[in-house]
C-alpha atoms as a PDB file:
ATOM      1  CA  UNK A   1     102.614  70.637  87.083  1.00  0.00           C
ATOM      2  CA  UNK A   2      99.645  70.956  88.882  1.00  0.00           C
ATOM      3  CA  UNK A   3     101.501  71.561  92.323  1.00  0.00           C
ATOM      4  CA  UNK A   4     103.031  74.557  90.348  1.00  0.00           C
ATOM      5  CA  UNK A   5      99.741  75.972  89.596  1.00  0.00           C
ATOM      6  CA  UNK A   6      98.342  75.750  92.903  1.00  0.00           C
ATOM      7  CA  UNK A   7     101.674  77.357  94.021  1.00  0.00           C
ATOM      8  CA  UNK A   8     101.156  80.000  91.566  1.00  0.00           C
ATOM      9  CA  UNK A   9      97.251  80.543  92.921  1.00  0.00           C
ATOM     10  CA  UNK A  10      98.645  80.697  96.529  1.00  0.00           C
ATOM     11  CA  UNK A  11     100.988  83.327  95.441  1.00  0.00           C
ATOM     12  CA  UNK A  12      98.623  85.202  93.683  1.00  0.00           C
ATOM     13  CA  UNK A  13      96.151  85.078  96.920  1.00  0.00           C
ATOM     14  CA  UNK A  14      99.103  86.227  99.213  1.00  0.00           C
ATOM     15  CA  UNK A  15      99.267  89.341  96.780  1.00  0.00           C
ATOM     16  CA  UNK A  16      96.086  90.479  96.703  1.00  0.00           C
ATOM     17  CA  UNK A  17      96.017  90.240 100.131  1.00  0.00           C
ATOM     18  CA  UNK A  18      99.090  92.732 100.785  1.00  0.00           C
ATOM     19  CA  UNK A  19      98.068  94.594  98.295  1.00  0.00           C
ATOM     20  CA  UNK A  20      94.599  95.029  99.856  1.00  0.00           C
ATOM     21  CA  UNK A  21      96.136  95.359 103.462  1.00  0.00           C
ATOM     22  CA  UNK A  22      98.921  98.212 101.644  1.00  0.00           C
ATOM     23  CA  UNK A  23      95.735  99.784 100.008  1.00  0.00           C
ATOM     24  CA  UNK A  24      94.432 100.415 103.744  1.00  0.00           C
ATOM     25  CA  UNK A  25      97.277 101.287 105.277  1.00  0.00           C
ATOM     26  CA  UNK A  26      97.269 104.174 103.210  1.00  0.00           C
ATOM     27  CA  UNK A  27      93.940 105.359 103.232  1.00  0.00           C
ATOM     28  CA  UNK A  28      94.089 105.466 106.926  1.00  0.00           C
ATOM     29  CA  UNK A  29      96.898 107.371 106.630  1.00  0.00           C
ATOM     30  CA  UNK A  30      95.472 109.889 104.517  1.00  0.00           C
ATOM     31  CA  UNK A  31      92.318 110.239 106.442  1.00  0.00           C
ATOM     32  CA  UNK A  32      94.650 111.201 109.627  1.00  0.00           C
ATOM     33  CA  UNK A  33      97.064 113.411 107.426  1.00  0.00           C
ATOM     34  CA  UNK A  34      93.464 115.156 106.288  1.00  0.00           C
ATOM     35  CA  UNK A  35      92.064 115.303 109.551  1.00  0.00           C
ATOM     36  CA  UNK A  36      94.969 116.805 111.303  1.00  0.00           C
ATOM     37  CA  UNK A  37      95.336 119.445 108.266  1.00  0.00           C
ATOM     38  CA  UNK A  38      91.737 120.683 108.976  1.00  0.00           C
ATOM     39  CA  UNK A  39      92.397 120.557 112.811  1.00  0.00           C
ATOM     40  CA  UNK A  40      95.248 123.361 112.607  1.00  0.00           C
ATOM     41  CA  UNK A  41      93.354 124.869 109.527  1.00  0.00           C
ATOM     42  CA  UNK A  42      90.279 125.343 111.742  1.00  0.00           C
END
């Protein structure tokens, strides 16, 4: 039982984490996409 939890907490950790790292990803990619827009705007 308790090796479940801690599985469970692991998996949750793991997650976050890709979630953060996806989160990221994206707003990096956004503030290119943005940049280069206002580069041939300008």
């Amino acid at each position: 039982m308790r090796k479940l939890y801690r599985f469970a907490n692991e998996a949750q950790r793991r997650f976050f984490l890709v979630t953060r790292v996806i989160v990221a990803v994206n707003l990096s990619i956004l503030m290119v996409a943005i940049y280069v827009i206002l580069k041939v705007i300008l």
